[in-house]
Structures are given as structure tokens and as C-alpha cells.
N, C-alpha and C. Protein backbone atom coordinates (compact mmCIF):
# COMPACT_ATOMS: atom_id res chain seq x y z
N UNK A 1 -12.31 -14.82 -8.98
CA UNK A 1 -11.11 -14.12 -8.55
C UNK A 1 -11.18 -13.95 -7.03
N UNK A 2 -10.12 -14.46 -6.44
CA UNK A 2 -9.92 -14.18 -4.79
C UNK A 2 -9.01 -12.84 -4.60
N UNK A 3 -10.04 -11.85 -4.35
CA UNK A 3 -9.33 -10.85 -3.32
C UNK A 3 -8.22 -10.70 -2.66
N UNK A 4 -8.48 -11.69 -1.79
CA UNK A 4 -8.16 -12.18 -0.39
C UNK A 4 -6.31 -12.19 -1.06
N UNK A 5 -6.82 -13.26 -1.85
CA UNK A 5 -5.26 -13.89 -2.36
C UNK A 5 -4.19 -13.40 -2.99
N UNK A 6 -5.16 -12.00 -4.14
CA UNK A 6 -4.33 -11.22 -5.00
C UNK A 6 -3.54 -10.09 -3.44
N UNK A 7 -4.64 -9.68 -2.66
CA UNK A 7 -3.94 -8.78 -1.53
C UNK A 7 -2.68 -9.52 -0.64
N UNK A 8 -3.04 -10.59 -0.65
CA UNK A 8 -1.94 -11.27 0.32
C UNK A 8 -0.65 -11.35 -1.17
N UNK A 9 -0.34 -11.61 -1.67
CA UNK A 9 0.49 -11.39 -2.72
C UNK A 9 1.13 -10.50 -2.74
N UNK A 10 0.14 -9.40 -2.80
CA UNK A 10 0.69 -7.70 -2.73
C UNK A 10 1.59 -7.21 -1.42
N UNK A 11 1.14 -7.96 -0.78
CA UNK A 11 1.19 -7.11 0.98
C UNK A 11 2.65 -7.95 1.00
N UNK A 12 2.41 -9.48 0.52
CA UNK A 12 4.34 -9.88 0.62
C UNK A 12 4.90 -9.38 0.10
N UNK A 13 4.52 -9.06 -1.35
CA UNK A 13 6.08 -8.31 -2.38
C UNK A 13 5.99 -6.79 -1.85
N UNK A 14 4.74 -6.21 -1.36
CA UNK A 14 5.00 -4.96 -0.48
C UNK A 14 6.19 -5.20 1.12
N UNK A 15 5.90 -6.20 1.32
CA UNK A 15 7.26 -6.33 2.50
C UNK A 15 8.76 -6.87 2.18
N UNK A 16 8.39 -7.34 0.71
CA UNK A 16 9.94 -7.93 0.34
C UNK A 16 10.52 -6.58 -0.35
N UNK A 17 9.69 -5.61 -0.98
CA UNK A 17 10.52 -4.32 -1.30
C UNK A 17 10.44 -3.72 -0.18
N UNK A 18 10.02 -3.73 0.49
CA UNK A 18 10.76 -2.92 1.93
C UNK A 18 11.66 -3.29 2.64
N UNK A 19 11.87 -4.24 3.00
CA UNK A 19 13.07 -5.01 3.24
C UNK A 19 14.12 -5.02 2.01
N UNK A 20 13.93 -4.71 0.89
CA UNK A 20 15.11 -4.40 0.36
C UNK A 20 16.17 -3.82 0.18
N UNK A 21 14.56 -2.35 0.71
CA UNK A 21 15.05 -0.87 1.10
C UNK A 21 15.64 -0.47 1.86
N UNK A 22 15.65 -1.72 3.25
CA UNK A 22 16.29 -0.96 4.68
C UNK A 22 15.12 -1.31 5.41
N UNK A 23 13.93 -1.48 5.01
CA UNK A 23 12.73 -1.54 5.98
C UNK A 23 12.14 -2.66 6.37
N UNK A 24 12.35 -3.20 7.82
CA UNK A 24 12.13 -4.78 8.21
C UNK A 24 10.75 -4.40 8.90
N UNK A 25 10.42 -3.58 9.10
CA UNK A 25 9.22 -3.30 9.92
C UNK A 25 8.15 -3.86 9.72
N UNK A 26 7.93 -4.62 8.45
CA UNK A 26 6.56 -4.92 7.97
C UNK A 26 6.49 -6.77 8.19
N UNK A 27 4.82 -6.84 9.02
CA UNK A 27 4.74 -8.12 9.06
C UNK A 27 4.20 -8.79 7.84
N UNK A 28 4.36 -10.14 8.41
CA UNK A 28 4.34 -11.66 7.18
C UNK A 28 2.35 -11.07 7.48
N UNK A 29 1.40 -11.69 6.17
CA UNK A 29 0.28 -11.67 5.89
C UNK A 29 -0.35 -12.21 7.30
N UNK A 30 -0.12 -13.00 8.01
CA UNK A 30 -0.47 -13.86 8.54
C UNK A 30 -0.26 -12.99 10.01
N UNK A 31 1.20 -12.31 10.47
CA UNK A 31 1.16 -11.34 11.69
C UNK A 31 0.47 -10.14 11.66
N UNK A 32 0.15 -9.67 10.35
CA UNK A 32 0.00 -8.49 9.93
C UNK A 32 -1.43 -8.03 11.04
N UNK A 33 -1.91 -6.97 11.88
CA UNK A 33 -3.30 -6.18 12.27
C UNK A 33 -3.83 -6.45 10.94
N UNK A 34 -4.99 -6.56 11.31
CA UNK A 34 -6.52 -7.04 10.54
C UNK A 34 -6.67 -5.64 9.54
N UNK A 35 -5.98 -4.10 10.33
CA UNK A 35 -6.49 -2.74 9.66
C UNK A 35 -5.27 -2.51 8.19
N UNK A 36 -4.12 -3.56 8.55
CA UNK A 36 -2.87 -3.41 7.63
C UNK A 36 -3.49 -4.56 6.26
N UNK A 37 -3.88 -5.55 6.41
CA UNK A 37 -4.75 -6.66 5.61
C UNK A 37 -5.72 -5.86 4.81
N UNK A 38 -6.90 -5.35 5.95
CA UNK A 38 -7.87 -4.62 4.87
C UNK A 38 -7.31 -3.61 4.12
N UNK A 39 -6.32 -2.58 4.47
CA UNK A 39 -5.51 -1.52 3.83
C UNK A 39 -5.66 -2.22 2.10
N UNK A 40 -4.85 -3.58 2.19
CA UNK A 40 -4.20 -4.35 1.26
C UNK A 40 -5.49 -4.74 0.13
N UNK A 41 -6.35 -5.19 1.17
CA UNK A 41 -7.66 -5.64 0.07
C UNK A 41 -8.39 -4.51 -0.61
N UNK A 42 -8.67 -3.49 0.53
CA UNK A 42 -9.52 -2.32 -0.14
C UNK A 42 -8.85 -1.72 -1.65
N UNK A 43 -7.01 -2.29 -1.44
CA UNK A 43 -5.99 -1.31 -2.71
C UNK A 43 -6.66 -2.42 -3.70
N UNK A 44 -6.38 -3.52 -3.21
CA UNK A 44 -7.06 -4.63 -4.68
C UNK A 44 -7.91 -4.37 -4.93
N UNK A 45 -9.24 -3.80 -4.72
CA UNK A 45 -10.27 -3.48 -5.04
C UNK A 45 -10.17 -2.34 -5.88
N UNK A 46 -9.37 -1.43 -5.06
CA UNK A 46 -9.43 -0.02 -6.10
C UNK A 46 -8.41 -0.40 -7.34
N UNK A 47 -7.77 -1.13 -7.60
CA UNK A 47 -7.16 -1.51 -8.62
C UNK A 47 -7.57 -2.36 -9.77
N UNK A 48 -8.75 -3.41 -8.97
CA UNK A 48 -9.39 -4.09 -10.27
C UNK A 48 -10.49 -2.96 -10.48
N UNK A 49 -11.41 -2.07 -9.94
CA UNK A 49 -11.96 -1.73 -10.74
C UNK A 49 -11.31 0.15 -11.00
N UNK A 50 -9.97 0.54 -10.96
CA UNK A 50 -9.65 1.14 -11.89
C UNK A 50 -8.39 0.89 -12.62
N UNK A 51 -8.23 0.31 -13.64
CA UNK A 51 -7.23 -0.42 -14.02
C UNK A 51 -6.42 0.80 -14.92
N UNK A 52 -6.92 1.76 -15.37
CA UNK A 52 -6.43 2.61 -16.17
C UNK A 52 -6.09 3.49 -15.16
N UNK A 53 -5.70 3.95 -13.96
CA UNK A 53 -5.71 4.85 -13.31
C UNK A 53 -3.94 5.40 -13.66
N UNK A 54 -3.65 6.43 -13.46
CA UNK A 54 -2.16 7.10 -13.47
C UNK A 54 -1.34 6.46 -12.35
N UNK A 55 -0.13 6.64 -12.79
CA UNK A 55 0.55 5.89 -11.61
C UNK A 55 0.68 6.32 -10.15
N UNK A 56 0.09 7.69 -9.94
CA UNK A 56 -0.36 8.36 -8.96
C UNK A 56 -1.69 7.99 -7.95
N UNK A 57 -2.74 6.93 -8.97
CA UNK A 57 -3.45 6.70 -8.66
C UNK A 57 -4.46 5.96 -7.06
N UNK A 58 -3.38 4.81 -7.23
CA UNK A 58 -3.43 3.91 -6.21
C UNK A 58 -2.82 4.75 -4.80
N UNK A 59 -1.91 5.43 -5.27
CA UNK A 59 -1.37 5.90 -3.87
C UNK A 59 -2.95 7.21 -3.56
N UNK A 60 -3.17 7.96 -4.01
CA UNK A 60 -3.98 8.67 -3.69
C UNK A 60 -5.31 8.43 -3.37
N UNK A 61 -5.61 7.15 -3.46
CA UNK A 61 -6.87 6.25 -3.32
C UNK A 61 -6.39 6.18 -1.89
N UNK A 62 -5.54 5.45 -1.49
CA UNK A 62 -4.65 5.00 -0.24
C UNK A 62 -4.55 6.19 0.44
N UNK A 63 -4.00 7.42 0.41
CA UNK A 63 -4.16 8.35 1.34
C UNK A 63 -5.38 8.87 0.98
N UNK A 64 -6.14 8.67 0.52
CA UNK A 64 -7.81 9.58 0.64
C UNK A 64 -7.70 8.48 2.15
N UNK A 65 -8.13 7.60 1.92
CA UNK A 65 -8.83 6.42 3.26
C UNK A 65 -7.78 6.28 4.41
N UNK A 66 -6.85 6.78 4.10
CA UNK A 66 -5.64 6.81 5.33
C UNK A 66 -6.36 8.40 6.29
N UNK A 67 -6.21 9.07 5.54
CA UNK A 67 -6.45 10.71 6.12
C UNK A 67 -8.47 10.54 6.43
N UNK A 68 -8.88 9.65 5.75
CA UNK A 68 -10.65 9.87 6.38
C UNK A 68 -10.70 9.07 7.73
N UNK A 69 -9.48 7.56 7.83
CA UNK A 69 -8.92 7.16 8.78
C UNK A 69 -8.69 7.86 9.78
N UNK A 70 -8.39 9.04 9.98
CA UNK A 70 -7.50 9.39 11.30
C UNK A 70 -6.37 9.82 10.93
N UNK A 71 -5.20 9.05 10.04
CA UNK A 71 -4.15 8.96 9.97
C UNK A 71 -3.65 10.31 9.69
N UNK A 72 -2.23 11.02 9.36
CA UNK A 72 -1.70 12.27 9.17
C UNK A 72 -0.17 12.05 9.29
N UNK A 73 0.50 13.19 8.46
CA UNK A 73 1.82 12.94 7.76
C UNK A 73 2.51 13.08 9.40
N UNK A 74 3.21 12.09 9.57
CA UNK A 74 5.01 11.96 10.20
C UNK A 74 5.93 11.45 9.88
N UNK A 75 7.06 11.69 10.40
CA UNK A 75 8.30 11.46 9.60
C UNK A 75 8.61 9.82 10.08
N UNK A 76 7.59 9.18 10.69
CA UNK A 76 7.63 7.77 11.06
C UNK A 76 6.21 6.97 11.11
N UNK A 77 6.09 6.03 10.58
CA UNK A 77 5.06 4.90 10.68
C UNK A 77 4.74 4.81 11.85
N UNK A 78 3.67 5.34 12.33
CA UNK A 78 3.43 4.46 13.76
C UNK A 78 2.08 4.13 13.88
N UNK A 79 1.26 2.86 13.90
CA UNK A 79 0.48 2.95 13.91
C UNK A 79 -0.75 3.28 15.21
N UNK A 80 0.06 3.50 15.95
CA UNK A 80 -0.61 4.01 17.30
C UNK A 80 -1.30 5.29 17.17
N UNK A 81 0.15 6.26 16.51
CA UNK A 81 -0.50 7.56 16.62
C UNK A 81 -0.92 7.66 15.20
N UNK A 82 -1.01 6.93 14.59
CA UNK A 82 -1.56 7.36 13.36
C UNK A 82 -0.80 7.94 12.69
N UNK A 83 0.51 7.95 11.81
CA UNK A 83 1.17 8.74 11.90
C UNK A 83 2.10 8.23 10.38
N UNK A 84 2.14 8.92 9.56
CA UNK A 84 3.14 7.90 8.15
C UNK A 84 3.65 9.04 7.35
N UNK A 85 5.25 8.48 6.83
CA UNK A 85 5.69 9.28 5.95
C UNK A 85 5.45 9.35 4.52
N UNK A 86 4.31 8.10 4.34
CA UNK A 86 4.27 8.31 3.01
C UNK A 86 2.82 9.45 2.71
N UNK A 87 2.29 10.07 3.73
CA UNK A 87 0.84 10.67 3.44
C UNK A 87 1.54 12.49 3.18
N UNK A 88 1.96 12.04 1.81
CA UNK A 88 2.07 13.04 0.73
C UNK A 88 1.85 12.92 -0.59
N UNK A 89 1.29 14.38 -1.13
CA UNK A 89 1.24 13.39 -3.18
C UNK A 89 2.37 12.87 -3.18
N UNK A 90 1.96 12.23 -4.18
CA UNK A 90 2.82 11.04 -5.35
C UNK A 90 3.98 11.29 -5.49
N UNK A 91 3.97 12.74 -6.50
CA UNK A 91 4.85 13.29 -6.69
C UNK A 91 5.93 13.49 -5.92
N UNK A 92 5.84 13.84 -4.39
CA UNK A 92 6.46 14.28 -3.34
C UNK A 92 7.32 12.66 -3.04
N UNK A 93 6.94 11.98 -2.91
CA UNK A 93 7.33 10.24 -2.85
C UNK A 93 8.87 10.57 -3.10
N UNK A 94 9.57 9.28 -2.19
CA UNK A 94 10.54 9.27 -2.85
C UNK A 94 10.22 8.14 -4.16
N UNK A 95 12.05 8.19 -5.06
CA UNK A 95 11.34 7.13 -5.85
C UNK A 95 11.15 5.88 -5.67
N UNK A 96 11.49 5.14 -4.48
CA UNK A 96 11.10 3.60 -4.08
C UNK A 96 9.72 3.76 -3.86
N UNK A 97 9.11 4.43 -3.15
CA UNK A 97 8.05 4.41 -3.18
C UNK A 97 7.07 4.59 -4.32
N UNK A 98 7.38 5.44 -4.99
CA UNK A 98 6.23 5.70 -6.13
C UNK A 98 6.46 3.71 -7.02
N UNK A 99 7.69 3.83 -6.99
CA UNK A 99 7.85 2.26 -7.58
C UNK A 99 7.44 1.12 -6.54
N UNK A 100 7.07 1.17 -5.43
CA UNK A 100 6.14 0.36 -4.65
C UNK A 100 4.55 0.41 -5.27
N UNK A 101 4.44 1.50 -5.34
CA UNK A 101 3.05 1.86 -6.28
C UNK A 101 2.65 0.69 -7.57
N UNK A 102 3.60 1.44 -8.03
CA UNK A 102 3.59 0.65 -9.45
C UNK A 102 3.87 -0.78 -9.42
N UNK A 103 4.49 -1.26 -8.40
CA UNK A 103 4.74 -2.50 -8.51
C UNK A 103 3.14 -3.14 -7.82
N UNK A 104 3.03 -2.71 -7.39
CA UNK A 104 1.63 -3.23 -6.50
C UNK A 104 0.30 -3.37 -7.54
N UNK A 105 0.41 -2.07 -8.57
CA UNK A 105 -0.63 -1.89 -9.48
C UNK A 105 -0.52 -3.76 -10.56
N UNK A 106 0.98 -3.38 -10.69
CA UNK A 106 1.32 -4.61 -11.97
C UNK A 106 1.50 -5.70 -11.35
N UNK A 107 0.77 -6.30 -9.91
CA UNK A 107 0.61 -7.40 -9.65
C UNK A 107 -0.59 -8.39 -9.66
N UNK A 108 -1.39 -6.98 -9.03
CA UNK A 108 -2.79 -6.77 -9.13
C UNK A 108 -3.56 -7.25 -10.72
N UNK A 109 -2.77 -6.37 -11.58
CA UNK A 109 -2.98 -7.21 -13.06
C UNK A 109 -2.52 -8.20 -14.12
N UNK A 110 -1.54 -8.58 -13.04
CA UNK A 110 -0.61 -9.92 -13.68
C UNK A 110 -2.16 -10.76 -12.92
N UNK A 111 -2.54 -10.96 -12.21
CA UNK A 111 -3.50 -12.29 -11.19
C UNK A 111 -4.67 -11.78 -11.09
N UNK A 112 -5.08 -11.08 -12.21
CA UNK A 112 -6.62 -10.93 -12.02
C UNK A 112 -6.78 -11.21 -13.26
């Protein structure tokens, strides 16, 4: 099983639902910072080895390592200042997002 390949998968259909949404901001696998890539691989990782996790799961894996990162809640992505609107529980999400979640989880286990 390639990592590499299931994350690059993820990280496109993570930019094609954002761009669905209104959100062009996100680069192709290939423009993407090296720290937005690993983001992507470390989630594949936490997804093949917790496959049973709640649908809350993955996102809270993702902000544990966002917030040990540096990172902290703003009302805008920036990766300069460290700065994202999604670093809230799950719950709090809107619902595209929590369904970014889930879609990311059920890709991860469609190709592994």
C-alpha cells in the first residue's frame, strides 16, 4: 500500500470539495508546501490504523497536531500566522466540513 498515493488522492478530492464550496485556495498535490502534503499523509496514517474511529475522529487527530504545531483558531487560513477556521470540535464544524471529514475517511478505505 502507497501512502504517498492514497494522500495525494485525498488532498485532490480535499481541493475539489473546496472548490465546490467557494474555496479556490487550495493547491494541486504537486504546488502544495511539503507541511500541507505531510498534513495529508500523517491523516492517511491515522486512518489506516484507526479505521473504526467516530466521524469526529480524523478531524481531532488533525487538530491535536495542528495546535502541538503552533497553529490556533482564526476566522481565516493563513498559513503564515498559523491561523485556521477549522481548529474547533467537530461538532462546532460547519456541515461541509464535517462531510470533508467523512469523505476523506471513505477514501482512505475505498484504496487501502
Amino acid at each position: 500500500m502507497d501512502i504517498e498515493k492514497i494522500a495525494r488522492v485525498c488532498h485532490e478530492a480535499n481541493r475539489g470539495w473546496c472548490a465546490a464550496h467557494g474555496d479556490h485556495s487550495q493547491a494541486t498535490w504537486e504546488e502544495a508546501p511539503q507541511w500541507q502534503r505531510d498534513s495529508s499523509i500523517d491523516s492517511v496514517k491515522f486512518a489506516l490504523a484507526n479505521p473504526n474511529v467516530p466521524d469526529s475522529g480524523q478531524h481531532d487527530s488533525w487538530m491535536k497536531l495542528k495546535l502541538s504545531e503552533g497553529w490556533r483558531y482564526g476566522k481565516t487560513k493563513d498559513a503564515l500566522a498559523k491561523t485556521h477556521p477549522s481548529l474547533v470540535p467537530f461538532e462546532q464544524l460547519p456541515a461541509p466540513e464535517q462531510a470533508k471529514d467523512r469523505l476523506f475517511m471513505a477514501i482512505v478505505k475505498a484504496l487501502a
